[in-house]
Protein backbone atom coordinates (compact mmCIF):
# COMPACT_ATOMS: atom_id res chain seq x y z
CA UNK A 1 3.81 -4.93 1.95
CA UNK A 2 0.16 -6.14 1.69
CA UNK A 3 1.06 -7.29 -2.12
CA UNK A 4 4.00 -9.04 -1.04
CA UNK A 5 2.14 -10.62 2.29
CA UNK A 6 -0.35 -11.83 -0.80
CA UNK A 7 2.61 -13.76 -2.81
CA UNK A 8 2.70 -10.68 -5.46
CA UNK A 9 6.32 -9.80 -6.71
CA UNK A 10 6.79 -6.19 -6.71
CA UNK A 11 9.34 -3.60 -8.19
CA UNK A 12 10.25 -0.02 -7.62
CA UNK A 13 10.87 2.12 -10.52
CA UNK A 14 12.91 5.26 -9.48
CA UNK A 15 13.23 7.94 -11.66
CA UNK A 16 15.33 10.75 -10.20
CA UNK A 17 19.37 10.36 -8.87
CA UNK A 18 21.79 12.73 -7.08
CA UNK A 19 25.39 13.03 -8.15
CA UNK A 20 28.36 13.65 -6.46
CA UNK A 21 30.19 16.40 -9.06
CA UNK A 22 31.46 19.67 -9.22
CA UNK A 23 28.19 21.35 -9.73
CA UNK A 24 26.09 18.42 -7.80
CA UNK A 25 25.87 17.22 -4.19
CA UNK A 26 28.72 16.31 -1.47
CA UNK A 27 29.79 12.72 -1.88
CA UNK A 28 28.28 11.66 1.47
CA UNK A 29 24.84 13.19 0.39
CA UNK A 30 25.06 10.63 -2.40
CA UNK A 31 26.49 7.70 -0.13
CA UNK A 32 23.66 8.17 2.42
CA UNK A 33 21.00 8.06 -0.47
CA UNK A 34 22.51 5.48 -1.77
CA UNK A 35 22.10 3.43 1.11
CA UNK A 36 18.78 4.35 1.97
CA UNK A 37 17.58 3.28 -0.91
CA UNK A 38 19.27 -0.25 -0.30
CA UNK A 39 17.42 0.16 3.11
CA UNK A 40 14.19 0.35 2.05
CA UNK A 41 14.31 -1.85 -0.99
CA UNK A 42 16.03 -4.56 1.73
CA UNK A 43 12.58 -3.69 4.48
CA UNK A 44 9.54 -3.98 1.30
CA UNK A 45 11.61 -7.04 -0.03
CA UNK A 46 11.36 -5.54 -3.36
CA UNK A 47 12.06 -7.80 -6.03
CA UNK A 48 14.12 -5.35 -8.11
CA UNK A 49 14.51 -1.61 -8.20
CA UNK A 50 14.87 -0.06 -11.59
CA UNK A 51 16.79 3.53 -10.96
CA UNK A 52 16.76 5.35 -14.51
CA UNK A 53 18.98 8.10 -13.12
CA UNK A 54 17.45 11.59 -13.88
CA UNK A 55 19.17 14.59 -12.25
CA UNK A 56 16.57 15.43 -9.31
CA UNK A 57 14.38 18.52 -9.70
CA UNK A 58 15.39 18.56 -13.30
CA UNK A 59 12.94 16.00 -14.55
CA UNK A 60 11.27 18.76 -16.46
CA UNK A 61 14.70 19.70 -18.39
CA UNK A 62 15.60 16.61 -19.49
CA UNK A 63 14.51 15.20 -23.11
CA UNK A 64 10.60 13.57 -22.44
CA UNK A 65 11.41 11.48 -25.47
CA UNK A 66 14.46 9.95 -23.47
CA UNK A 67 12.42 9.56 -20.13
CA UNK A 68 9.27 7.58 -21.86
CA UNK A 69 12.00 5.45 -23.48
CA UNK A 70 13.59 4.21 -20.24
CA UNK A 71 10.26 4.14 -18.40
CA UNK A 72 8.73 2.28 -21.58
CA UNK A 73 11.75 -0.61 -21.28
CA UNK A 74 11.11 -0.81 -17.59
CA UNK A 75 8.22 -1.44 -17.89
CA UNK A 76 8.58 -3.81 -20.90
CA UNK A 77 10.97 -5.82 -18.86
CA UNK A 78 8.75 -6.08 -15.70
CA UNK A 79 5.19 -6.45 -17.49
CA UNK A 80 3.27 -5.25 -14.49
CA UNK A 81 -0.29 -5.90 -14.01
CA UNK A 82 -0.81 -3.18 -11.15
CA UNK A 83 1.12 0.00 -11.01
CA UNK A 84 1.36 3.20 -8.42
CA UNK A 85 2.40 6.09 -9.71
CA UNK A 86 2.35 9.80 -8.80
CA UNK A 87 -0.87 12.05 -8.81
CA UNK A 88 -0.91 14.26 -12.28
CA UNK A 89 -0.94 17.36 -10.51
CA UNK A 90 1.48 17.20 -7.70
CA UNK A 91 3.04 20.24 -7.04
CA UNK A 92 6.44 18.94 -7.75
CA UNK A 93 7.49 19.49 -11.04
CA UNK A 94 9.43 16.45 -10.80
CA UNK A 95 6.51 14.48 -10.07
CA UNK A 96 4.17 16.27 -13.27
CA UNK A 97 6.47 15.26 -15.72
CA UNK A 98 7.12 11.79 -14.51
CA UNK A 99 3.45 10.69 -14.47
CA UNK A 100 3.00 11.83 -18.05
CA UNK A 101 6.39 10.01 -19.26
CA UNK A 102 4.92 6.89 -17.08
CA UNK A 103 1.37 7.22 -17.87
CA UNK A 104 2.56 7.40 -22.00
CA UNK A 105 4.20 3.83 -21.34
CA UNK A 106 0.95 2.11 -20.23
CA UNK A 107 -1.22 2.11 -23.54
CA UNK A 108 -3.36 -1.09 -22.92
CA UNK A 109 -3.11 -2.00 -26.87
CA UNK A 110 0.40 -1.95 -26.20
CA UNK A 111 0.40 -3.39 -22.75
CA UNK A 112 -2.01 -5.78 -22.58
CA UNK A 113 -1.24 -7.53 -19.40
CA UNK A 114 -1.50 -3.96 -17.06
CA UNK A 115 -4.84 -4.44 -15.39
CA UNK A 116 -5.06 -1.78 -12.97
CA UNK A 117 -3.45 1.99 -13.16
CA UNK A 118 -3.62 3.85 -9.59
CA UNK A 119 -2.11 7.37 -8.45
CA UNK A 120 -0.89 8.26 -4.95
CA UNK A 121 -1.37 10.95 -3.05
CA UNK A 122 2.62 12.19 -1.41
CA UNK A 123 2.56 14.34 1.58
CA UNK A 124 3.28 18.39 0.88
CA UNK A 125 3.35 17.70 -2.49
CA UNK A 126 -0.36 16.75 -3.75
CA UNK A 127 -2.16 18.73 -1.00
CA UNK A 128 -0.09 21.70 -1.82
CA UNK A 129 -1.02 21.93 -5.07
CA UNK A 130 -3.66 24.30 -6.46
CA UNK A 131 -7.13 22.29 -6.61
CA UNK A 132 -9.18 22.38 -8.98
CA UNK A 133 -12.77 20.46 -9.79
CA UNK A 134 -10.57 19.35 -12.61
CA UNK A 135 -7.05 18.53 -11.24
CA UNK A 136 -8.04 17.50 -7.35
CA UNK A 137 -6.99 14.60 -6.10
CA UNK A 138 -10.16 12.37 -5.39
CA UNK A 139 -9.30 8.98 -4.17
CA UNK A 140 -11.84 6.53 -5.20
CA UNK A 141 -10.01 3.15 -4.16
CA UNK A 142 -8.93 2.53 -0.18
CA UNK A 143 -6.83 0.02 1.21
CA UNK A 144 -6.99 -1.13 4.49
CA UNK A 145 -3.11 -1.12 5.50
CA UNK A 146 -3.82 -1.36 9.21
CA UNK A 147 -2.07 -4.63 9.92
CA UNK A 148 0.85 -2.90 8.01
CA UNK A 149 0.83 0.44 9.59
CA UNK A 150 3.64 0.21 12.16
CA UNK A 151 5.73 -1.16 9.87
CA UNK A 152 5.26 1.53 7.45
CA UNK A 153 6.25 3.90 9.75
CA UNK A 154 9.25 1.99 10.58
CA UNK A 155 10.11 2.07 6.66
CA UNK A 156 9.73 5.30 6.46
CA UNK A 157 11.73 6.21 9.19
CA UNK A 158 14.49 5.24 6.91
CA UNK A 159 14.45 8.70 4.91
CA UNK A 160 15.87 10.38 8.07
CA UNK A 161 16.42 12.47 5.47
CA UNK A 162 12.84 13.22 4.03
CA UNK A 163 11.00 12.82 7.01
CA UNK A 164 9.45 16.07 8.68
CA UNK A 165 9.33 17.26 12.52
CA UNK A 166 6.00 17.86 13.83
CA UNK A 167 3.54 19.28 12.58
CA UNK A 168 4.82 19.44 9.15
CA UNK A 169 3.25 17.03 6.40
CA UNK A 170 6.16 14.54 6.02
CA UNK A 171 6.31 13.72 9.85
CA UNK A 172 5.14 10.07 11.39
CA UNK A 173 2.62 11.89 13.06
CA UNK A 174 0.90 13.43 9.91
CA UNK A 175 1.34 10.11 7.93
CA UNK A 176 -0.35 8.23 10.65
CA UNK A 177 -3.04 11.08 11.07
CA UNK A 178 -3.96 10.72 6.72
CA UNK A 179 -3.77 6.73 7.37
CA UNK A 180 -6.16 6.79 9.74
CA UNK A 181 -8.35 9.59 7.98
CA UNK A 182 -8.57 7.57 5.17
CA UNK A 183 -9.51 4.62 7.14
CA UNK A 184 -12.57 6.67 8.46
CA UNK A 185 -13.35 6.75 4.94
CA UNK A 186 -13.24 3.50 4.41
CA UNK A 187 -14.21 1.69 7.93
CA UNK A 188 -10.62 0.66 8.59
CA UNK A 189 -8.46 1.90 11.09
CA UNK A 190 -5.96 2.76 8.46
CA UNK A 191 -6.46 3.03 4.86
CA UNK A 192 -4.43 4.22 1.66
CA UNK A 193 -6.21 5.74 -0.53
CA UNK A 194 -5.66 5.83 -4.50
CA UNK A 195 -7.59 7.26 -7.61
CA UNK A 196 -8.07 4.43 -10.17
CA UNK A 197 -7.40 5.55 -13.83
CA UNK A 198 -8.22 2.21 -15.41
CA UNK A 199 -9.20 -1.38 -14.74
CA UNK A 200 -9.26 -4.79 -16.29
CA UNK A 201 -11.41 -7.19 -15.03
């Protein structure tokens, strides 16, 4: 929202689908995804959304050759100059694999015009994984999102799916509570926070 509020265009690349067959998920599962997703992309004002339609928890089955090639023409097409990803060591398996088919696509010889590379930290999955002085996630960039905070919350209330009840991680409580943690961090209210794997100034 604050990239958009700053004339940026911005994308969302999603990697992972549900399907609605025999050995998959109940067509209204997939309908009510579906339109979630519309939802969201409709609230950020996303410019486009990119789905490259990888069976869900399976990301680490699927052929890596396959997922850097869709991720690489994605990102070909879009020629970002700042992208989010997922944090290396997520707990989610799905989220592992996907940041080292993404992170393979953004080569600066290749990709000249990417100037910045950040990872996000995602509620019960990066704080459940096992830490390590090597793995942690250590943000080193924070963003002051308070003027944006509300409607965050609001966005997310979308994934009526996703979202937790209190006190588990995924709740508006606890994603408030880390906003504002980070903002003591930072002096904001409340802050993102990021680590920065490369910059281009």
């Amino acid at each position: 929202m604050k990239h958009k509020t700053q004339g940026d265009e911005i994308y969302w690349m999603i990697i992972t689908s549900i399907r609605n067959h025999p050995n998959g998920f109940p067509l209204e599962v997939v309908e009510k995804r579906d339109s979630t997703i519309k939802a969201v992309a409709e609230a950020y004002g996303f410019n486009a959304v990119a789905e490259l339609d990888v069976p869900t928890t399976q990301v680490d089955k699927c052929d890596l050759g396959a997922l850097v090639s869709k991720a690489g023409n994605c990102i070909d097409e879009i020629k970002p100059d700042v992208v989010y990803m997922m944090h290396e060591h997520d707990v989610h398996s799905d989220h592992r694999v996907s940041f080292a088919a993404i992170y393979s696509c953004l080569k600066s010889f290749r990709h000249p015009y990417i100037k910045q590379i950040y990872t996000f930290e995602a509620l019960s999955e990066t704080e459940f994984a096992v830490a390590t002085a090597a793995n942690a996630f250590v943000p080193n960039v924070y963003v002051d999102i308070t003027d944006y905070i509300d409607k965050k919350l609001e966005i997310m209330s979308l994934y009526d799916t996703e979202i937790m009840q209190d006190p588990y991680p995924r709740s508006l409580s606890s994603i408030k509570a880390l906003a504002r943690l980070r903002g003591s961090r930072c002096g904001a209210m409340y802050a993102e926070a990021f680590m920065l794997l490369y910059a281009k100034y």
